[in-house]
PDB file of N, CA and C in Angstrom:
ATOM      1  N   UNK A   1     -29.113 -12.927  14.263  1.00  0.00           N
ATOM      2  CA  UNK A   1     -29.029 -12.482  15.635  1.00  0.00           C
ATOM      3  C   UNK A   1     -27.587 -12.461  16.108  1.00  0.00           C
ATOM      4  N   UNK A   2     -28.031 -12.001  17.448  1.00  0.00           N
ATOM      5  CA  UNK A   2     -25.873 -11.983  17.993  1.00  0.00           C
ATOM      6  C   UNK A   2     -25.241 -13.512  17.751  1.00  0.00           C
ATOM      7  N   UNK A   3     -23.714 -13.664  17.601  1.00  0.00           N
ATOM      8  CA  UNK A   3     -23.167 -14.628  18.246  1.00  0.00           C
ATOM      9  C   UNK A   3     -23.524 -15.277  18.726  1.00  0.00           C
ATOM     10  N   UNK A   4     -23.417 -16.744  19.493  1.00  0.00           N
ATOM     11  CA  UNK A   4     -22.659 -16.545  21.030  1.00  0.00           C
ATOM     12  C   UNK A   4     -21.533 -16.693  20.976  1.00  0.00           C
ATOM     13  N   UNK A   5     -20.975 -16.878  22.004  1.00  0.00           N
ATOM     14  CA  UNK A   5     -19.556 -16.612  22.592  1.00  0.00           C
ATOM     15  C   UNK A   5     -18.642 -18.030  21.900  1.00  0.00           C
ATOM     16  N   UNK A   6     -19.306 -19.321  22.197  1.00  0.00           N
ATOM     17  CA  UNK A   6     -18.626 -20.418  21.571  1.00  0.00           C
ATOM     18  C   UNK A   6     -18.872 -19.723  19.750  1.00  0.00           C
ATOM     19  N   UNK A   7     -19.272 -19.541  19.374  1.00  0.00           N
ATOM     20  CA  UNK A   7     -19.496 -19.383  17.632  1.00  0.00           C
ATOM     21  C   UNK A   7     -18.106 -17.848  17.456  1.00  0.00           C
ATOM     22  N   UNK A   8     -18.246 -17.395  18.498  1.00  0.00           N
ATOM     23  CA  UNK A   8     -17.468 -16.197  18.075  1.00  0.00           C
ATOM     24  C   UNK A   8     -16.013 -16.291  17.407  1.00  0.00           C
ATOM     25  N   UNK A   9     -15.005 -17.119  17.442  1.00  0.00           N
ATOM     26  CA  UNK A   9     -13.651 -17.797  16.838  1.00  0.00           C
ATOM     27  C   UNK A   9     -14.042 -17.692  15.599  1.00  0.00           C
ATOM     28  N   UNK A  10     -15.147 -18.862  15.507  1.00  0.00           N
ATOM     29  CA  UNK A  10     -15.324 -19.267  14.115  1.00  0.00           C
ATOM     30  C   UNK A  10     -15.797 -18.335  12.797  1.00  0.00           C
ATOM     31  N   UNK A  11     -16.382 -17.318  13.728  1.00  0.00           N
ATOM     32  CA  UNK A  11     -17.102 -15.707  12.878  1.00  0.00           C
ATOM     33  C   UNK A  11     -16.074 -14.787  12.386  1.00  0.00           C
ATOM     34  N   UNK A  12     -15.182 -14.968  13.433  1.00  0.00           N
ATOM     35  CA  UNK A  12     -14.088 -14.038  13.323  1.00  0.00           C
ATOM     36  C   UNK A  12     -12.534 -14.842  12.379  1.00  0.00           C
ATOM     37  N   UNK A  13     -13.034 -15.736  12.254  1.00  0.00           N
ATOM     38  CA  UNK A  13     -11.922 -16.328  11.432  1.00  0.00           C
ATOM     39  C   UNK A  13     -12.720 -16.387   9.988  1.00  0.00           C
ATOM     40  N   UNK A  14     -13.602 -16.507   9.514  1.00  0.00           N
ATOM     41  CA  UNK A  14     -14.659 -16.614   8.264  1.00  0.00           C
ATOM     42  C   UNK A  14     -14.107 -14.900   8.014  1.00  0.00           C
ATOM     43  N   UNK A  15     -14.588 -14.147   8.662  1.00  0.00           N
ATOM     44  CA  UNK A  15     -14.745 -12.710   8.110  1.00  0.00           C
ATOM     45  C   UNK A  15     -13.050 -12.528   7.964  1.00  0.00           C
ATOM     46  N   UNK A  16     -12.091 -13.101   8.685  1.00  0.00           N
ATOM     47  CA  UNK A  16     -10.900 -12.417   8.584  1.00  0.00           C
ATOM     48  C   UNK A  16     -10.363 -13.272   7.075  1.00  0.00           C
ATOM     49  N   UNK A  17     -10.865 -14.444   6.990  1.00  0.00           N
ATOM     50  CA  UNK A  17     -10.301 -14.867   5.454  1.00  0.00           C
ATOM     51  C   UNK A  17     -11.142 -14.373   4.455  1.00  0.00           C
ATOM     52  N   UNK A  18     -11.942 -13.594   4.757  1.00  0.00           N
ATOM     53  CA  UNK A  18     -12.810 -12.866   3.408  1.00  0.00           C
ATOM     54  C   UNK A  18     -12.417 -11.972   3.186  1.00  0.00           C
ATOM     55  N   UNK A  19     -11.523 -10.926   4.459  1.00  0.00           N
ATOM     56  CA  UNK A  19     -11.416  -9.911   4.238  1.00  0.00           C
ATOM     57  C   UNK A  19      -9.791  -9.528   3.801  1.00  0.00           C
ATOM     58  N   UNK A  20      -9.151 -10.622   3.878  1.00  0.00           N
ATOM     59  CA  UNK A  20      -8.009 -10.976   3.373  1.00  0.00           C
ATOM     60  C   UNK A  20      -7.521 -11.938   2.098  1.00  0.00           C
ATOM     61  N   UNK A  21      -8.320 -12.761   1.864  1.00  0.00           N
ATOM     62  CA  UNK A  21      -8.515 -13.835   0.606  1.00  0.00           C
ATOM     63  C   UNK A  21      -9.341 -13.583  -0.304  1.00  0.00           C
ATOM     64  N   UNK A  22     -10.141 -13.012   0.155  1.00  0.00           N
ATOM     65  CA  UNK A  22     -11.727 -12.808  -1.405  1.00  0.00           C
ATOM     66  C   UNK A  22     -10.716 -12.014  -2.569  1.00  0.00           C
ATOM     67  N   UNK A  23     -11.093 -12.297  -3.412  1.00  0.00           N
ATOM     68  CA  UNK A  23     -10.622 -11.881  -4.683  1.00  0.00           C
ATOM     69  C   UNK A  23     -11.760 -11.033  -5.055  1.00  0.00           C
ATOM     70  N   UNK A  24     -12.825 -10.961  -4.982  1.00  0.00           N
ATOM     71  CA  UNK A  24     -14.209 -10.023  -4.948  1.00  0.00           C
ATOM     72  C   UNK A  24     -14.076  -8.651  -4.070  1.00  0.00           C
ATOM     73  N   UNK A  25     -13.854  -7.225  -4.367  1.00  0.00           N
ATOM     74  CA  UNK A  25     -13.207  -6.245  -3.751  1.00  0.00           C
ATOM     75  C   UNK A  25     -14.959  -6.136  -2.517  1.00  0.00           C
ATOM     76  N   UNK A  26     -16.033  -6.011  -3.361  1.00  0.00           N
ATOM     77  CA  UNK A  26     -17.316  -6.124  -2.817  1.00  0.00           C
ATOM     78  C   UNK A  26     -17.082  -6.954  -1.594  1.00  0.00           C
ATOM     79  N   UNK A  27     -17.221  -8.331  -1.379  1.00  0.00           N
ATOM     80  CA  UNK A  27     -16.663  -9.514  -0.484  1.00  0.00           C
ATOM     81  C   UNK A  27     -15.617  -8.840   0.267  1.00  0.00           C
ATOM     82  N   UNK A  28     -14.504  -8.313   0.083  1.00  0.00           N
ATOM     83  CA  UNK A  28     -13.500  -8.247   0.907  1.00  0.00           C
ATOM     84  C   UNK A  28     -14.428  -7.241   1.762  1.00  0.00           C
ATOM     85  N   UNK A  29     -14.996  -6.113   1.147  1.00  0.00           N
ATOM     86  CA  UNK A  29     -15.026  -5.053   2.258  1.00  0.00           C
ATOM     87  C   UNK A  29     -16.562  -5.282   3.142  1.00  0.00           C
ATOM     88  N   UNK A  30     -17.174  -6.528   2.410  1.00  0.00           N
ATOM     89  CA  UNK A  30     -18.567  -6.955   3.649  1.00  0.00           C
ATOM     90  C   UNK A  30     -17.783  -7.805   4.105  1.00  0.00           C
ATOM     91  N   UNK A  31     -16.648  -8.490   4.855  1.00  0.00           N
ATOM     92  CA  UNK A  31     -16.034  -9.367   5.472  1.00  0.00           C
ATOM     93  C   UNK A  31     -15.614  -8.232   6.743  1.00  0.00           C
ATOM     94  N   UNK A  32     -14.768  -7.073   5.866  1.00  0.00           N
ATOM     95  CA  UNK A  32     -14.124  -6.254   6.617  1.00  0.00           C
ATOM     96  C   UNK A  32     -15.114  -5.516   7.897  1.00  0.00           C
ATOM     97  N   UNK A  33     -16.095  -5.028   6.882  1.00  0.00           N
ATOM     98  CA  UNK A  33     -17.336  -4.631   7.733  1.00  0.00           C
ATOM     99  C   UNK A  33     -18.271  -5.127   8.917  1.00  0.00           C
ATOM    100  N   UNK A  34     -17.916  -6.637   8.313  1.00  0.00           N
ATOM    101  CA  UNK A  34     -18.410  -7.510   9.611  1.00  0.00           C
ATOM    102  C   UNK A  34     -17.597  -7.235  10.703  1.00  0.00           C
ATOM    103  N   UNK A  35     -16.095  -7.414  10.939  1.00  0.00           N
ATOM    104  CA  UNK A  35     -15.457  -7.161  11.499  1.00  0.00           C
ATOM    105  C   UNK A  35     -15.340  -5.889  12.595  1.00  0.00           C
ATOM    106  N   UNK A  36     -16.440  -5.199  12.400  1.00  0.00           N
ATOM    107  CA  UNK A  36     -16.357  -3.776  13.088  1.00  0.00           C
ATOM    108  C   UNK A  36     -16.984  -4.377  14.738  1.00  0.00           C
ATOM    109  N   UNK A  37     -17.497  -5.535  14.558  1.00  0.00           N
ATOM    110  CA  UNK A  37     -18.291  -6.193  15.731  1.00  0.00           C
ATOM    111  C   UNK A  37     -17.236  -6.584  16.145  1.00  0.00           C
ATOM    112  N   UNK A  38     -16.215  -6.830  16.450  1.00  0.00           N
ATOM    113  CA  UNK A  38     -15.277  -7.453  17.185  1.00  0.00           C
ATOM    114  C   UNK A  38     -14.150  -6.566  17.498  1.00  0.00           C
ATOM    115  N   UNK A  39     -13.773  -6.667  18.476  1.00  0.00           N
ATOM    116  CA  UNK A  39     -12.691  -5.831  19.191  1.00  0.00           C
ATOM    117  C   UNK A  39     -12.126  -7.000  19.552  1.00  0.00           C
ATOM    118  N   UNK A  40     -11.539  -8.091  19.375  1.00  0.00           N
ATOM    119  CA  UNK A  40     -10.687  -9.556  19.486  1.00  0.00           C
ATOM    120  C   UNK A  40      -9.179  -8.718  18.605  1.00  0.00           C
ATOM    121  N   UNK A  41      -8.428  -9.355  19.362  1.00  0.00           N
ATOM    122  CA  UNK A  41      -7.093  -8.596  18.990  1.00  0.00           C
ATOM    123  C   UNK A  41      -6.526  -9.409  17.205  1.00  0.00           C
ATOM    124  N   UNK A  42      -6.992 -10.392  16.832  1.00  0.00           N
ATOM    125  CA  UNK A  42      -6.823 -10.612  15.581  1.00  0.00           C
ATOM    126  C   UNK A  42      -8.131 -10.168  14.552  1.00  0.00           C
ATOM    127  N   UNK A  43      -9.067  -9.756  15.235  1.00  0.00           N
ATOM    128  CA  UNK A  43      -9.998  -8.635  14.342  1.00  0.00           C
ATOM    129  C   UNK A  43      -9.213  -7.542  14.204  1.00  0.00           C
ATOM    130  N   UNK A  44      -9.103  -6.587  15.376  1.00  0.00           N
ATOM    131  CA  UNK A  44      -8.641  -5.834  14.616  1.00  0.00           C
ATOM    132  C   UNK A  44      -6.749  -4.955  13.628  1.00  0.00           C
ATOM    133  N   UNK A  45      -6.452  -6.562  14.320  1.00  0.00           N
ATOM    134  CA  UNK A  45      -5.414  -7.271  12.985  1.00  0.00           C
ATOM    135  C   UNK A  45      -5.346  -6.628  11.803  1.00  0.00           C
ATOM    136  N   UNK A  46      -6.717  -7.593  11.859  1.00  0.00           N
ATOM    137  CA  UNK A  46      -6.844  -7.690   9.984  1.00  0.00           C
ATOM    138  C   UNK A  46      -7.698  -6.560   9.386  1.00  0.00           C
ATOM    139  N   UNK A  47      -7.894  -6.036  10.535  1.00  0.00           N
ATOM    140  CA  UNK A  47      -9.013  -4.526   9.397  1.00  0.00           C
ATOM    141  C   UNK A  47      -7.925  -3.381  10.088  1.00  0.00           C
ATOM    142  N   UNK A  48      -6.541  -3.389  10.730  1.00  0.00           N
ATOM    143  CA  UNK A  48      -5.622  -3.075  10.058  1.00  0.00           C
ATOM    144  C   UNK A  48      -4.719  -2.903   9.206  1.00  0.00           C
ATOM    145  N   UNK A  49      -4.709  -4.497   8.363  1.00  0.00           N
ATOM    146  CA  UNK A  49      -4.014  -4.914   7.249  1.00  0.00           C
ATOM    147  C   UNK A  49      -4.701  -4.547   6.409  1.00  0.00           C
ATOM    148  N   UNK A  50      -6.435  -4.046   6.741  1.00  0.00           N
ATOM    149  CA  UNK A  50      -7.068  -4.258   4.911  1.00  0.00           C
ATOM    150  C   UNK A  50      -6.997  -2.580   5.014  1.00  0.00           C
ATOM    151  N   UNK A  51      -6.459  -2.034   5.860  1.00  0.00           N
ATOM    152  CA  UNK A  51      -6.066  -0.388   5.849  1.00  0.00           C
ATOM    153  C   UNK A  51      -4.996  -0.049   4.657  1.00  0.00           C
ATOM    154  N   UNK A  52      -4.443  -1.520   4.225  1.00  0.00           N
ATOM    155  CA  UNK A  52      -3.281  -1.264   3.098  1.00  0.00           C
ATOM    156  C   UNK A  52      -4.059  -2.048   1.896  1.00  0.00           C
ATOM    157  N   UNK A  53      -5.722  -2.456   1.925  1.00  0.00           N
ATOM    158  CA  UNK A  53      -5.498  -2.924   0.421  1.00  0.00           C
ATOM    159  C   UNK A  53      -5.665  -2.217  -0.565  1.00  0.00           C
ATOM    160  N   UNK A  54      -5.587  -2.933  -1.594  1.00  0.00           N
ATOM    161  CA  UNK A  54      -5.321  -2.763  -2.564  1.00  0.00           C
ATOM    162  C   UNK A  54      -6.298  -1.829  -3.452  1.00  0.00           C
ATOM    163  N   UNK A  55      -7.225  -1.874  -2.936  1.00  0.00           N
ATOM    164  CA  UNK A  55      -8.528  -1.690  -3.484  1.00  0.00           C
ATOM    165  C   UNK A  55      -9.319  -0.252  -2.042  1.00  0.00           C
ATOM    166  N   UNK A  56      -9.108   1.000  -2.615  1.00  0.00           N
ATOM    167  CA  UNK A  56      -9.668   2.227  -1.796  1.00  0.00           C
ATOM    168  C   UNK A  56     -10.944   1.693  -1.219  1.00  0.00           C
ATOM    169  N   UNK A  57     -11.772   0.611  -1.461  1.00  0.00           N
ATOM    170  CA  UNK A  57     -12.944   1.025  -1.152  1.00  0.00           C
ATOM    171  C   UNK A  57     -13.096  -0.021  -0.129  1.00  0.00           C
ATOM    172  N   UNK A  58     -12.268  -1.021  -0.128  1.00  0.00           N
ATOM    173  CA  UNK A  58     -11.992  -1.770   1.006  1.00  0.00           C
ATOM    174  C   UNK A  58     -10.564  -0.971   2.238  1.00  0.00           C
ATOM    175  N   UNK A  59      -9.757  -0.038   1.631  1.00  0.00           N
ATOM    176  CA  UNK A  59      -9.383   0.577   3.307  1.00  0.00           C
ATOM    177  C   UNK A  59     -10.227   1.563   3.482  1.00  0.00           C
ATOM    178  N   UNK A  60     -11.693   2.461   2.403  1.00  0.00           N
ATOM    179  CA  UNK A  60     -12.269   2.927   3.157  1.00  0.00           C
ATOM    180  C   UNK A  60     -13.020   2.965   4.713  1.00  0.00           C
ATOM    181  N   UNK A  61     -13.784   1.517   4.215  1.00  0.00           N
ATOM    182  CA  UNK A  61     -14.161   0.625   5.495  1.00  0.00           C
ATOM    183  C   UNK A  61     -13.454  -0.403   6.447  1.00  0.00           C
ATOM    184  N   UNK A  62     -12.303  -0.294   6.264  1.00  0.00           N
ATOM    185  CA  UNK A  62     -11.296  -0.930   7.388  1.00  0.00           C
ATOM    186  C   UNK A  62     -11.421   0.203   8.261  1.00  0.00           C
ATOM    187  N   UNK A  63     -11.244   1.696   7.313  1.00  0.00           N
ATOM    188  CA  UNK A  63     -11.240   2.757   8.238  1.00  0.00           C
ATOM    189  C   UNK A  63     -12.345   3.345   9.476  1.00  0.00           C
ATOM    190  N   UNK A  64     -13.453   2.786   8.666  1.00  0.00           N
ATOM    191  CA  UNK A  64     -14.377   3.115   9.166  1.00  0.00           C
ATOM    192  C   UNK A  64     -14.516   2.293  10.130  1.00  0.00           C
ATOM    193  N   UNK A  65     -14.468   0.673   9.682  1.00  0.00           N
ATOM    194  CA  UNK A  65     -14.747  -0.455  10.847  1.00  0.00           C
ATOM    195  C   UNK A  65     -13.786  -0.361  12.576  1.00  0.00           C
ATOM    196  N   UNK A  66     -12.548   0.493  12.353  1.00  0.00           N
ATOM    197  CA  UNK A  66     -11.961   0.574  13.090  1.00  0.00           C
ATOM    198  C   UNK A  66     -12.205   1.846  14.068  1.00  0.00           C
ATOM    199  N   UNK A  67     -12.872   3.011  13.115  1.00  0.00           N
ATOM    200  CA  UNK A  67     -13.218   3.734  13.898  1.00  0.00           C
ATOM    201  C   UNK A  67     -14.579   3.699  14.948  1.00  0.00           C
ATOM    202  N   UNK A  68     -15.273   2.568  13.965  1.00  0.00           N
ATOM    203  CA  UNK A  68     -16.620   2.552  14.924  1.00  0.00           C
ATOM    204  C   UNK A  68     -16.157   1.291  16.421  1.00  0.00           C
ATOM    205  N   UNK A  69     -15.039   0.573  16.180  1.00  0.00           N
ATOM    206  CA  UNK A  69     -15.304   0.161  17.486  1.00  0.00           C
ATOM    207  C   UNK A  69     -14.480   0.771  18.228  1.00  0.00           C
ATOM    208  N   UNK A  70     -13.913   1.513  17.753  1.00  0.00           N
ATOM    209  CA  UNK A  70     -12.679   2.629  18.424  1.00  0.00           C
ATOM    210  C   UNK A  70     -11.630   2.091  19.091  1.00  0.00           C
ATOM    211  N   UNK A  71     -10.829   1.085  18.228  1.00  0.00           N
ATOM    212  CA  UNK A  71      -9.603   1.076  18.698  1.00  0.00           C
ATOM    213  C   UNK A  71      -8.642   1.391  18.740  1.00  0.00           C
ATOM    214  N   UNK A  72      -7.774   1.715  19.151  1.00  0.00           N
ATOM    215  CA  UNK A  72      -6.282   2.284  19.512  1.00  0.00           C
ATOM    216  C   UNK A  72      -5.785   2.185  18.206  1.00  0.00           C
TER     217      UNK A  72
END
């Protein structure tokens, strides 16, 4: 189910070290993907940074995650 609001830090810090630390390209880009739920200015941080990884199929869905919450 949703969040709540106290759990939300802690969601958004889990998905941002998965989507930056996983060594699993799979893992990085369901971390990244989670991330499409948050418009928190260090969400979309880091599914700016995973716009440079290493691995196409994880900045596919940075791309995507960023376009679905439509940020700047």
């Amino acid at each position: 189910g949703p969040v709540s609001p106290e759990q939300q830090p802690a969601v958004i810090k889990i998905l941002k070290d998965g989507a930056t630390q996983e060594y699993n390209v799979l893992a990085r880009a369901a971390a990244v993907s989670g991330l499409r739920h948050y418009t928190e200015a260090d969400a979309t941080e880091t599914l700016m940074t995973a716009c440079q990884d290493r691995s196409p199929v994880v900045r596919a869905e940075a791309c995507r995650s960023l376009t679905a919450h439509q940020s700047p």
